[in-house]
N, C-alpha and C. Protein backbone atom coordinates (compact mmCIF):
# COMPACT_ATOMS: atom_id res chain seq x y z
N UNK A 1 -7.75 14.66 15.05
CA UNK A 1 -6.88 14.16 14.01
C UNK A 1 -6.07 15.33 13.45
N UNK A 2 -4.85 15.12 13.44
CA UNK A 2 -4.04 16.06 13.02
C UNK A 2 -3.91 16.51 11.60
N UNK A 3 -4.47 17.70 10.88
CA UNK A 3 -3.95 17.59 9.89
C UNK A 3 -2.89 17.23 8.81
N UNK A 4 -3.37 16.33 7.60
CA UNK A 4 -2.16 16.21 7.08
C UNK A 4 -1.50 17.33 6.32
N UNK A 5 0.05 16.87 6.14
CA UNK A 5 1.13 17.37 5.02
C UNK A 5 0.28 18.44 3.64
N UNK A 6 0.74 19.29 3.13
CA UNK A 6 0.49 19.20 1.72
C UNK A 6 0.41 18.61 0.81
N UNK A 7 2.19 17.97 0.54
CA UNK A 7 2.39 17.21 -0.02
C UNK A 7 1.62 15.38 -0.19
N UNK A 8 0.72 15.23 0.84
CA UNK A 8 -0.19 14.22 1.10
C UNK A 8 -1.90 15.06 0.73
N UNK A 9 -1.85 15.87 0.83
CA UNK A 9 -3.30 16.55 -0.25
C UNK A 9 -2.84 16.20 -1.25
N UNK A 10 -1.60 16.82 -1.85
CA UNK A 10 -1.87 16.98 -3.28
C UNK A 10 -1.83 15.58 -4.01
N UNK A 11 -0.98 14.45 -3.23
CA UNK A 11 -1.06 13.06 -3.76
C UNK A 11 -2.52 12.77 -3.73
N UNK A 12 -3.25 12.76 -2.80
CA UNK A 12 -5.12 13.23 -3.04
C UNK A 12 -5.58 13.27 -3.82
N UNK A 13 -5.05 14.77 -4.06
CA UNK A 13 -5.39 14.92 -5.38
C UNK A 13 -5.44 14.71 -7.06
N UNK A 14 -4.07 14.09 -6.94
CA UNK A 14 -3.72 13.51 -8.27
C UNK A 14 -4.52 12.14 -8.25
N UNK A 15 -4.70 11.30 -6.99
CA UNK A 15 -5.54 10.43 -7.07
C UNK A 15 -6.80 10.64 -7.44
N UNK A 16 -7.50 11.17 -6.81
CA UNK A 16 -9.19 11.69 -7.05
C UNK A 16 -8.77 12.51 -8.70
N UNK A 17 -8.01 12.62 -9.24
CA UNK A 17 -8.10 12.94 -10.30
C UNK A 17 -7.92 11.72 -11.86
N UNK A 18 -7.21 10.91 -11.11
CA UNK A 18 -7.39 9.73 -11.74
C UNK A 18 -8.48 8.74 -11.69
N UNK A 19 -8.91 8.75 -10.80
CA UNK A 19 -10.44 8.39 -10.41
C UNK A 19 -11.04 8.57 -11.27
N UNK A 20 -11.05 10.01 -11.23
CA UNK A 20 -12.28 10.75 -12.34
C UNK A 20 -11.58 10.14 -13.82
N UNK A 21 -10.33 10.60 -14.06
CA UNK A 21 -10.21 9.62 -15.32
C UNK A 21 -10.84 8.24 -15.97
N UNK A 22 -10.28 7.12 -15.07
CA UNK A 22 -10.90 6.10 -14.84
C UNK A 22 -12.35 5.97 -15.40
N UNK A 23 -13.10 6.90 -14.20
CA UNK A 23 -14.39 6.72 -14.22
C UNK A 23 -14.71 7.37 -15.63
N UNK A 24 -14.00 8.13 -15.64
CA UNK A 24 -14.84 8.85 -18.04
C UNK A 24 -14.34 7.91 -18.76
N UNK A 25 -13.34 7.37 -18.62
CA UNK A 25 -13.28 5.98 -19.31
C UNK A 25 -14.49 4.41 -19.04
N UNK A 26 -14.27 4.65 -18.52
CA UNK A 26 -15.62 3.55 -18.01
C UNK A 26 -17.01 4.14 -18.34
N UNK A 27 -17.47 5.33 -18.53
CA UNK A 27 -18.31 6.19 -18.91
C UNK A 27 -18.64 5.89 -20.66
N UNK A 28 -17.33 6.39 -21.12
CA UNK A 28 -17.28 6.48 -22.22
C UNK A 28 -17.11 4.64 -23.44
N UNK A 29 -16.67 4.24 -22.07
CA UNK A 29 -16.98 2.31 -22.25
C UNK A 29 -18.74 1.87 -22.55
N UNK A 30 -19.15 2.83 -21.41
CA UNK A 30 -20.68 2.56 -21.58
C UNK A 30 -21.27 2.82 -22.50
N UNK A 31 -21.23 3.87 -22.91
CA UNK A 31 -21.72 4.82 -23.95
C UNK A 31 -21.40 4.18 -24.99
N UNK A 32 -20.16 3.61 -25.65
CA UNK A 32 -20.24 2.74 -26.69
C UNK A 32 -20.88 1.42 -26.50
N UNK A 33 -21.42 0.90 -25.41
CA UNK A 33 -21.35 -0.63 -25.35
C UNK A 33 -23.08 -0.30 -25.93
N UNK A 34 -24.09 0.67 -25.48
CA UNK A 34 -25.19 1.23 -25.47
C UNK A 34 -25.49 1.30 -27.28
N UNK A 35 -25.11 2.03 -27.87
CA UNK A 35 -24.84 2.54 -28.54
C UNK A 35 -24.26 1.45 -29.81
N UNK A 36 -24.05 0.18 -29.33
CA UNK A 36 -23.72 -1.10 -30.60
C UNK A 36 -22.52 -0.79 -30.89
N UNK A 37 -21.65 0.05 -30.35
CA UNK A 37 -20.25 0.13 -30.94
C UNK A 37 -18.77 -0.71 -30.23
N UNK A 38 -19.31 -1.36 -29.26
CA UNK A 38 -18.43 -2.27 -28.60
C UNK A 38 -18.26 -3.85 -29.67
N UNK A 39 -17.40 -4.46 -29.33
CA UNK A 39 -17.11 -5.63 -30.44
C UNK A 39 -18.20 -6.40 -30.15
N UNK A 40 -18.22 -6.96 -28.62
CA UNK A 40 -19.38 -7.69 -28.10
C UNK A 40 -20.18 -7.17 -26.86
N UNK A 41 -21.22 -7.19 -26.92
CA UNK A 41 -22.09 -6.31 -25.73
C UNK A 41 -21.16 -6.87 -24.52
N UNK A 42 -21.23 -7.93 -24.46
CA UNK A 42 -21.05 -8.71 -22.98
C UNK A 42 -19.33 -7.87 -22.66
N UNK A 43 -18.68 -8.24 -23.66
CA UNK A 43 -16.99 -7.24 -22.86
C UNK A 43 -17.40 -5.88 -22.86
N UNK A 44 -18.30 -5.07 -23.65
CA UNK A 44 -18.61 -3.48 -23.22
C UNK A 44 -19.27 -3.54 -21.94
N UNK A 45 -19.90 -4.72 -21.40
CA UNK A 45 -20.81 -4.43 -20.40
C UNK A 45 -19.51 -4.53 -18.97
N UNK A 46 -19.10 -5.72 -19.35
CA UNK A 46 -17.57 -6.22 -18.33
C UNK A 46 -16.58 -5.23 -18.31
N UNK A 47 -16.22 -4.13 -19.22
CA UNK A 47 -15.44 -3.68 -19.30
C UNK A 47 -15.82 -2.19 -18.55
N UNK A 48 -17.35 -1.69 -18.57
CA UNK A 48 -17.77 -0.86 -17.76
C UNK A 48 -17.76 -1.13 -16.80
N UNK A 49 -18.03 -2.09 -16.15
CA UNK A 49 -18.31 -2.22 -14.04
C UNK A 49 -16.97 -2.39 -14.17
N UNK A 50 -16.11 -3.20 -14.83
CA UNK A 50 -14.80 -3.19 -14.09
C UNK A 50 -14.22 -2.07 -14.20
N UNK A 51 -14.19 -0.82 -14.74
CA UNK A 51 -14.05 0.68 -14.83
C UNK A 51 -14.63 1.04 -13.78
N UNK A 52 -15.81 1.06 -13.53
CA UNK A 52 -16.31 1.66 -12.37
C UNK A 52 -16.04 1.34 -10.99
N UNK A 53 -15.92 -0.04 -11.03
CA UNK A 53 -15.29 -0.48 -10.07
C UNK A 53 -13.99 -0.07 -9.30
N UNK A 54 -13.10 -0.27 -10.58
CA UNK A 54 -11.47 0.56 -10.43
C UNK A 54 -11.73 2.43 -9.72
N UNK A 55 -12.67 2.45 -10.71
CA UNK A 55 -12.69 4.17 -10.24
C UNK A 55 -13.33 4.57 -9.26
N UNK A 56 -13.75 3.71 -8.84
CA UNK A 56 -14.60 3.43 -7.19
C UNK A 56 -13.52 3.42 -6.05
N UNK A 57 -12.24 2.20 -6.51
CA UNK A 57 -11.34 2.20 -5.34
C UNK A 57 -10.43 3.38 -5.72
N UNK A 58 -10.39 3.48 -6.54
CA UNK A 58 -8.88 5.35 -6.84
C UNK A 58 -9.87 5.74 -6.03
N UNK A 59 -10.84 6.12 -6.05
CA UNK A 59 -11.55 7.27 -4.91
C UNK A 59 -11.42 6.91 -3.81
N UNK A 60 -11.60 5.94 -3.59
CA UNK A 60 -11.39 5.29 -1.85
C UNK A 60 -10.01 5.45 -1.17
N UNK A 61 -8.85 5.19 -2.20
CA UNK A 61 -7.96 5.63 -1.83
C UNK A 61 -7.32 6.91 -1.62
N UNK A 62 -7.93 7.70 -2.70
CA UNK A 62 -7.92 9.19 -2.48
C UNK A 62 -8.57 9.71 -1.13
N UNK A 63 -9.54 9.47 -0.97
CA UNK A 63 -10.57 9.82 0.31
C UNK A 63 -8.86 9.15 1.35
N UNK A 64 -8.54 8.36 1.40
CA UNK A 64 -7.86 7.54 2.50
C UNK A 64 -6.47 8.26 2.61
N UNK A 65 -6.02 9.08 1.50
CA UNK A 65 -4.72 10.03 1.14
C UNK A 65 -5.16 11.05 2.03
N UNK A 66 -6.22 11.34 1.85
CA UNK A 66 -6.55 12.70 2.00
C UNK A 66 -6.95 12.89 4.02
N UNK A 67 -7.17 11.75 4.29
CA UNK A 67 -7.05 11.44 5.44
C UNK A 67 -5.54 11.33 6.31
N UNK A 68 -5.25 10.94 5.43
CA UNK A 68 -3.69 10.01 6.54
C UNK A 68 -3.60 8.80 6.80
N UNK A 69 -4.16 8.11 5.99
CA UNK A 69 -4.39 6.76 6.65
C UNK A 69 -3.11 5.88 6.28
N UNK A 70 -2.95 5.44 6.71
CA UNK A 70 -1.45 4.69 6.57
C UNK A 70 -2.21 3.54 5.56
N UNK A 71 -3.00 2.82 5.69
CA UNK A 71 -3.49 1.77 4.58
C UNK A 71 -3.22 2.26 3.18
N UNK A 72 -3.39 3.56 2.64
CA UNK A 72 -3.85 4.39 1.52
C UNK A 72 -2.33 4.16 0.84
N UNK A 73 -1.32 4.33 1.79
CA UNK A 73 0.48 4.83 1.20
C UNK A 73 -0.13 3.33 -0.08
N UNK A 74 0.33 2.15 0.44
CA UNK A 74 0.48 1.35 -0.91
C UNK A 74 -0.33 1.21 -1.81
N UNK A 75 -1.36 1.23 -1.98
CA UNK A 75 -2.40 1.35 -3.03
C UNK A 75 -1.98 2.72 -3.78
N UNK A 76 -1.86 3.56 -3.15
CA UNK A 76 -1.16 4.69 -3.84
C UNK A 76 0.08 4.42 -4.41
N UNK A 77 0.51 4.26 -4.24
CA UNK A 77 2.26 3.90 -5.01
C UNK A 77 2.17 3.09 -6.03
N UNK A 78 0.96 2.13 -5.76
CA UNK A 78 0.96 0.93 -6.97
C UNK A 78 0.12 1.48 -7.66
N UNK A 79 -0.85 1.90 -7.62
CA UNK A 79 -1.81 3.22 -8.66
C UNK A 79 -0.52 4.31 -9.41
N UNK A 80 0.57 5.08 -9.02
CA UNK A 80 0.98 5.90 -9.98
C UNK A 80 2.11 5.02 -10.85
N UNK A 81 2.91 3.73 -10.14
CA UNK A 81 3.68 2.94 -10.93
C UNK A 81 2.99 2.43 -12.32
N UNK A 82 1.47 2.16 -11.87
CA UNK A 82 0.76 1.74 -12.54
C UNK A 82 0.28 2.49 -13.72
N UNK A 83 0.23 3.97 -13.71
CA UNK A 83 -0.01 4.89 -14.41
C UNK A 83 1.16 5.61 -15.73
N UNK A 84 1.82 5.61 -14.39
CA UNK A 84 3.26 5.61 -15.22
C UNK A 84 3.68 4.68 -16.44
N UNK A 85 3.47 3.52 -16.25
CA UNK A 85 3.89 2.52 -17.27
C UNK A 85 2.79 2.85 -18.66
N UNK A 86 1.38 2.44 -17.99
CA UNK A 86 0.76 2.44 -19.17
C UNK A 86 0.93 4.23 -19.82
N UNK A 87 1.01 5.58 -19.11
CA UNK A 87 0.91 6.60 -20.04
C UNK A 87 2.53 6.27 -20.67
N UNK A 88 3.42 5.80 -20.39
CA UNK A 88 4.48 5.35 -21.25
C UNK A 88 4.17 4.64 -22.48
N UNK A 89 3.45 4.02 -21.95
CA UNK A 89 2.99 2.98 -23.37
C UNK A 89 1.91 3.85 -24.08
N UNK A 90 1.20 4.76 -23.95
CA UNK A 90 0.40 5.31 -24.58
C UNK A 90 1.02 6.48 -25.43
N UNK A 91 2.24 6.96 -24.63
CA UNK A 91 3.29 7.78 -25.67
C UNK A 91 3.89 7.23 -26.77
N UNK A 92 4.52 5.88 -26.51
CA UNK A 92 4.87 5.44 -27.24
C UNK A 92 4.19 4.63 -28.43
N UNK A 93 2.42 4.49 -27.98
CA UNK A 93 1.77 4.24 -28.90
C UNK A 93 1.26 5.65 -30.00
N UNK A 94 1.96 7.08 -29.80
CA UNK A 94 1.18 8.50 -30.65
C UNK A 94 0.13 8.76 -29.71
N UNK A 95 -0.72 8.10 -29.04
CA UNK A 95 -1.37 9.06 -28.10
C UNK A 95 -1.18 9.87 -26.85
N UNK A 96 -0.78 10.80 -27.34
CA UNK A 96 0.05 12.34 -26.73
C UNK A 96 -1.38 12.91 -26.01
N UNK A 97 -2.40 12.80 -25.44
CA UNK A 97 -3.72 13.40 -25.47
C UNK A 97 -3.82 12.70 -23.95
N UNK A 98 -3.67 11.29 -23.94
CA UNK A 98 -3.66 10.70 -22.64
C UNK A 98 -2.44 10.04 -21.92
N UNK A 99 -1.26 10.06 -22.94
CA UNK A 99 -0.17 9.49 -22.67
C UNK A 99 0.52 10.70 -21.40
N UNK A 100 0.83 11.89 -22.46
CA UNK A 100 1.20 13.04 -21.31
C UNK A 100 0.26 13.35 -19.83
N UNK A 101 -0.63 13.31 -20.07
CA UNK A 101 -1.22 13.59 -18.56
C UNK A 101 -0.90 12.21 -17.88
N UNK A 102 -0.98 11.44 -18.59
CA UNK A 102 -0.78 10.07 -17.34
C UNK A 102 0.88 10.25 -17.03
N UNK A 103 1.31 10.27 -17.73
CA UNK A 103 2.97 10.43 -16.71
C UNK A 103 3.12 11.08 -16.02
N UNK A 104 2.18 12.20 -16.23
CA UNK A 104 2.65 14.04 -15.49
C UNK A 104 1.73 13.92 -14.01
N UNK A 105 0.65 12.93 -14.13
CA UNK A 105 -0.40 12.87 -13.22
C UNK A 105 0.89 12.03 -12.36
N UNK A 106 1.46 10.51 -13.16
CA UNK A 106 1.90 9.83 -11.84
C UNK A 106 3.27 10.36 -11.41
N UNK A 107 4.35 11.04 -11.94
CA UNK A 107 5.29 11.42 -11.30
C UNK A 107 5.02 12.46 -10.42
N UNK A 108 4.08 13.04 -10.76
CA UNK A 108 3.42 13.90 -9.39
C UNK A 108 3.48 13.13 -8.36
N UNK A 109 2.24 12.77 -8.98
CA UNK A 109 2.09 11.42 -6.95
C UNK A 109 2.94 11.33 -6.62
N UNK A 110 3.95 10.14 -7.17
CA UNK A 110 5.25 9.77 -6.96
C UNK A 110 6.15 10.93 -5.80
N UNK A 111 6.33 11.81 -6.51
CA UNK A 111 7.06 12.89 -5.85
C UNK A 111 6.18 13.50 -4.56
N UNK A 112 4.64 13.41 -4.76
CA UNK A 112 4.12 13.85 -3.32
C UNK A 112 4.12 12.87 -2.47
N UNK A 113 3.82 11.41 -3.02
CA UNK A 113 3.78 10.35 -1.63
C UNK A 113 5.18 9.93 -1.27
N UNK A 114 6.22 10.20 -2.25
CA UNK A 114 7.84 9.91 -1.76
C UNK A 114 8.57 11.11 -0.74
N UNK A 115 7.99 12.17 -0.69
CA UNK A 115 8.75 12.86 -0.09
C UNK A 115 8.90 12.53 1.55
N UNK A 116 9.57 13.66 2.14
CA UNK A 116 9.68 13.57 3.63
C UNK A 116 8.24 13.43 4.25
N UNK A 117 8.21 14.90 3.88
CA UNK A 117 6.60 15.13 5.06
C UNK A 117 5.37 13.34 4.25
N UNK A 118 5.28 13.08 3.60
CA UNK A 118 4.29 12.40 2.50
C UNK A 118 5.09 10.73 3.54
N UNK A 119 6.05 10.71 3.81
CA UNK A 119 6.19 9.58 4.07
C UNK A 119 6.60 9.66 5.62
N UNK A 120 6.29 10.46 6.51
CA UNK A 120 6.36 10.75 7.51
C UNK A 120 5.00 10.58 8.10
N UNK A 121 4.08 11.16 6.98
CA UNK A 121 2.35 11.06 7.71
C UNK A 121 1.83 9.70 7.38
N UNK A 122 2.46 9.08 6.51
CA UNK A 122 1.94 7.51 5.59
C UNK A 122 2.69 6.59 6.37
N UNK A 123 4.01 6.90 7.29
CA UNK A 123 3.79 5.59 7.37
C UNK A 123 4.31 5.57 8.98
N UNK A 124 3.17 6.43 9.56
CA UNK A 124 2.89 6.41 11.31
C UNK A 124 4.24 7.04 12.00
N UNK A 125 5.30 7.94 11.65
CA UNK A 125 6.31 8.62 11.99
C UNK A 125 5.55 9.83 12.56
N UNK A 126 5.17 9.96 13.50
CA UNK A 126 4.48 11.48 14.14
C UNK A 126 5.59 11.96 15.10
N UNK A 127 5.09 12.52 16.40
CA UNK A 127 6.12 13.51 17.12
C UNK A 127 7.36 12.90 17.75
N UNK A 128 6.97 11.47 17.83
CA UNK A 128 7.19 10.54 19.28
C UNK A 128 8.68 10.20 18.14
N UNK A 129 8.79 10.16 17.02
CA UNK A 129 9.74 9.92 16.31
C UNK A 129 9.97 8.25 15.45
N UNK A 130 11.12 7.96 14.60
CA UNK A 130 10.22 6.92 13.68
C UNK A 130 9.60 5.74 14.29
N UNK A 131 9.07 5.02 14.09
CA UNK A 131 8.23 3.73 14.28
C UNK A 131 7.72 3.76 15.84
N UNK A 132 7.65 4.94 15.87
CA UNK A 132 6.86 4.75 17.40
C UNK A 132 5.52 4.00 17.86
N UNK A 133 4.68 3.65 17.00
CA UNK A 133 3.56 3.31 16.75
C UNK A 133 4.19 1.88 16.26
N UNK A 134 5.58 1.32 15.89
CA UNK A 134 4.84 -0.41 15.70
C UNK A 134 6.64 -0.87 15.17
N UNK A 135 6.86 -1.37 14.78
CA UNK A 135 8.06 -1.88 14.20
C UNK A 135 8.50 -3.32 15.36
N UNK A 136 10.13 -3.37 15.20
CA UNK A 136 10.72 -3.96 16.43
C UNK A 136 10.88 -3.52 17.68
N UNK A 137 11.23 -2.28 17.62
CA UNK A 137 11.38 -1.45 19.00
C UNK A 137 9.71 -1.81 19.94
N UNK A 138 8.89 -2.17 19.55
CA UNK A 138 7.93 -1.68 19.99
C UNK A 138 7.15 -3.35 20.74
N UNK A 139 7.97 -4.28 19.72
CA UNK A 139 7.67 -5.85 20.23
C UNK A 139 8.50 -5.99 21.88
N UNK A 140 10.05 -5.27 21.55
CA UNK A 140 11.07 -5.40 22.04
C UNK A 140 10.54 -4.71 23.57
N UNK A 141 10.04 -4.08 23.25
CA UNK A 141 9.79 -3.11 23.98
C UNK A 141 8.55 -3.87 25.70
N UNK A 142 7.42 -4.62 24.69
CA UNK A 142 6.22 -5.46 25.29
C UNK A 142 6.95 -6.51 25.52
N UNK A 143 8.19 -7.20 25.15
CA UNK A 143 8.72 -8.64 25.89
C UNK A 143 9.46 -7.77 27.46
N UNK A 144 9.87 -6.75 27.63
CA UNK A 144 10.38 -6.11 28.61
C UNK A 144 9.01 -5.64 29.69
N UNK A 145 8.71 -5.44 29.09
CA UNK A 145 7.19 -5.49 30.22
C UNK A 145 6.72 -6.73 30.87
N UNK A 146 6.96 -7.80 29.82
CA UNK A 146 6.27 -9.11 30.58
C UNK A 146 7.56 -9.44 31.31
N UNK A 147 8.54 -8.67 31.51
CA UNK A 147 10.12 -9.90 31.94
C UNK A 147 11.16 -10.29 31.38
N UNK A 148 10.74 -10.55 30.05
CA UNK A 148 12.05 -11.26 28.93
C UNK A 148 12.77 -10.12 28.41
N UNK A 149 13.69 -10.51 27.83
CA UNK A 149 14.55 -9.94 27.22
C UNK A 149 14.14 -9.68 25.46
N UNK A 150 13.71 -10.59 25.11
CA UNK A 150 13.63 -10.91 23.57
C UNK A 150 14.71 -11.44 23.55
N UNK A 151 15.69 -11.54 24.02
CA UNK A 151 17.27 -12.43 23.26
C UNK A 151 17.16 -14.30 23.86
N UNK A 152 16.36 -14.37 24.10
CA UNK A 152 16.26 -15.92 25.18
C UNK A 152 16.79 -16.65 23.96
N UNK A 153 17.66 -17.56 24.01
CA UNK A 153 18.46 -18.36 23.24
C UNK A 153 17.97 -19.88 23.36
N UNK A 154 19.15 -20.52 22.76
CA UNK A 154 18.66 -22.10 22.90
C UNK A 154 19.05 -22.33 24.82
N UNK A 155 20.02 -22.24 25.09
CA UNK A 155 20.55 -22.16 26.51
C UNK A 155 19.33 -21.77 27.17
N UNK A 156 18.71 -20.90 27.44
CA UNK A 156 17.32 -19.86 27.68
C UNK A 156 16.10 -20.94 27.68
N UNK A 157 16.04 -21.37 26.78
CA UNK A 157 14.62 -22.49 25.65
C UNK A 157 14.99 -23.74 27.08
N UNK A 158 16.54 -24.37 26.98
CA UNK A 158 16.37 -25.19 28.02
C UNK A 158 16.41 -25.36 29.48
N UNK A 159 17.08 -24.31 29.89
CA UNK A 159 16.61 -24.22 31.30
C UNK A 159 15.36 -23.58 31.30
N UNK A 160 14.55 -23.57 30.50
CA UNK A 160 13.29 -23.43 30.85
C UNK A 160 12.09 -24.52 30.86
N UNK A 161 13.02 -25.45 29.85
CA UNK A 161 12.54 -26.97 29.96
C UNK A 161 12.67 -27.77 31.24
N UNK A 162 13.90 -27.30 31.72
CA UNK A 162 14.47 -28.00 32.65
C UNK A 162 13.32 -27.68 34.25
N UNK A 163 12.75 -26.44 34.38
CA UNK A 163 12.22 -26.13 34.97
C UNK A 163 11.01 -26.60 35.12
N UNK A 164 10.44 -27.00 34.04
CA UNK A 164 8.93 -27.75 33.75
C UNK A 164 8.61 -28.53 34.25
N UNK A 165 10.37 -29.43 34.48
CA UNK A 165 10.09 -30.84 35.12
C UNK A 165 10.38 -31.65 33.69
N UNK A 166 11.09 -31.41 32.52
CA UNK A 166 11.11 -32.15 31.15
C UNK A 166 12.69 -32.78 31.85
N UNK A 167 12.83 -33.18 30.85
CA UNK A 167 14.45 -33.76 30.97
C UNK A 167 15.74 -32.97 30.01
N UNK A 168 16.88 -32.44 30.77
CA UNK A 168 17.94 -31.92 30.18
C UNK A 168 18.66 -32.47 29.26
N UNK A 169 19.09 -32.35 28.34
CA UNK A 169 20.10 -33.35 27.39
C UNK A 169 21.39 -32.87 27.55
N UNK A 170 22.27 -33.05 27.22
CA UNK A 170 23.17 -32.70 27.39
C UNK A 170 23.96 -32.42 25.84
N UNK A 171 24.93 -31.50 25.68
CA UNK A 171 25.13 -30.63 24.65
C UNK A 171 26.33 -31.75 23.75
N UNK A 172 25.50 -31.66 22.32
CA UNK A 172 26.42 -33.06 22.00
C UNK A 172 25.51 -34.00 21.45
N UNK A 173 25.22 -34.54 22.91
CA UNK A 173 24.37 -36.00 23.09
C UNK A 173 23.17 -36.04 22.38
N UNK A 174 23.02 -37.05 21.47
CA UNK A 174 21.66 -37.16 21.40
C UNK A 174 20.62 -38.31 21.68
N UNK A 175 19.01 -38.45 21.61
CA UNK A 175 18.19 -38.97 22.19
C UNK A 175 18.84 -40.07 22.80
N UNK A 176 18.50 -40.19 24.38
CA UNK A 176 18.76 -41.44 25.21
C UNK A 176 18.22 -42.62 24.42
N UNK A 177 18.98 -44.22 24.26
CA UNK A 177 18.52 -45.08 23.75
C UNK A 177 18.82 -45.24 22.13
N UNK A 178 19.69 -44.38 21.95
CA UNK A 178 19.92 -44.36 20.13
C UNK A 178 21.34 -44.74 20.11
């Protein structure tokens, strides 16, 4: 496996760093729910696994950044859009403490999973050049192996009917008997 980009570590990294966010939030969810300081046990208890949970998949996706895995690009993108908005909203609510790192965390990403090399390793562009690994070229490519063209038309559709042994219609005409 070829090593990845930098710029695909360091999106990694800003992930596995939100993770860990996540997860001290969900931490620190617990710790109050424990502790009688949640409104109702049952949402401190819901509100921890679903923290942990979340901070379970940021890691998974980080682990999957940090790989190359082409699965990882969108979960990543929707994790820093996602970050972005709410540390917006957390600026604009006075909390400067988590508001600033969350913007600074996701325009990072942003800028490591948008770049060249970051979107060259994410989304299967290697030596062979772009979409070598899958797109149209590559369908286009397997109908030429079996014979076809890919362009077979309606003209195409019926002399191939015609061949079956079906019956031809003629262009115009419709169903015999109408």
């Amino acid at each position: 496996m070829p090593e990845s980009p930098p710029t695909v570590r360091a999106a990694a990294v800003v992930q596995a760093a939100e993770a860990f966010i996540v997860a001290a939030g969900a931490a620190l969810s617990g710790v109050d729910t424990v502790s009688g300081q949640s409104y109702q046990r049952s949402s401190g208890i819901a509100l921890t696994v679903i923290g942990a949970g979340c901070a379970a998949a940021l890691a998974a996706v980080a682990l999957g950044l940090a790989r190359a895995r082409r699965w990882s690009r969108a979960p990543a993108l929707m994790t820093q859009l996602f970050v972005g908005i709410v540390g917006i909203y957390l600026l604009q609510g006075g909390r400067y403490g988590w508001g600033a790192p969350s913007v600074l965390l996701a325009v990072a990403g942003l800028a490591a999973l948008l770049s060249r090399p970051g979107i060259r390793a994410l989304a299967g562009e290697g030596e062979d050049g772009p979409g070598a690994g899958s797109g149209p070229g590559r369908r286009q490519g397997a109908q030429e192996q079996r014979g076809g063209t890919g362009r077979q038309g309606a003209a195409g559709r019926q002399g191939a009917a015609g061949q079956r042994g079906g019956r031809r219609q003629q262009p115009g005409k419709g169903r015999p008997g109408r």
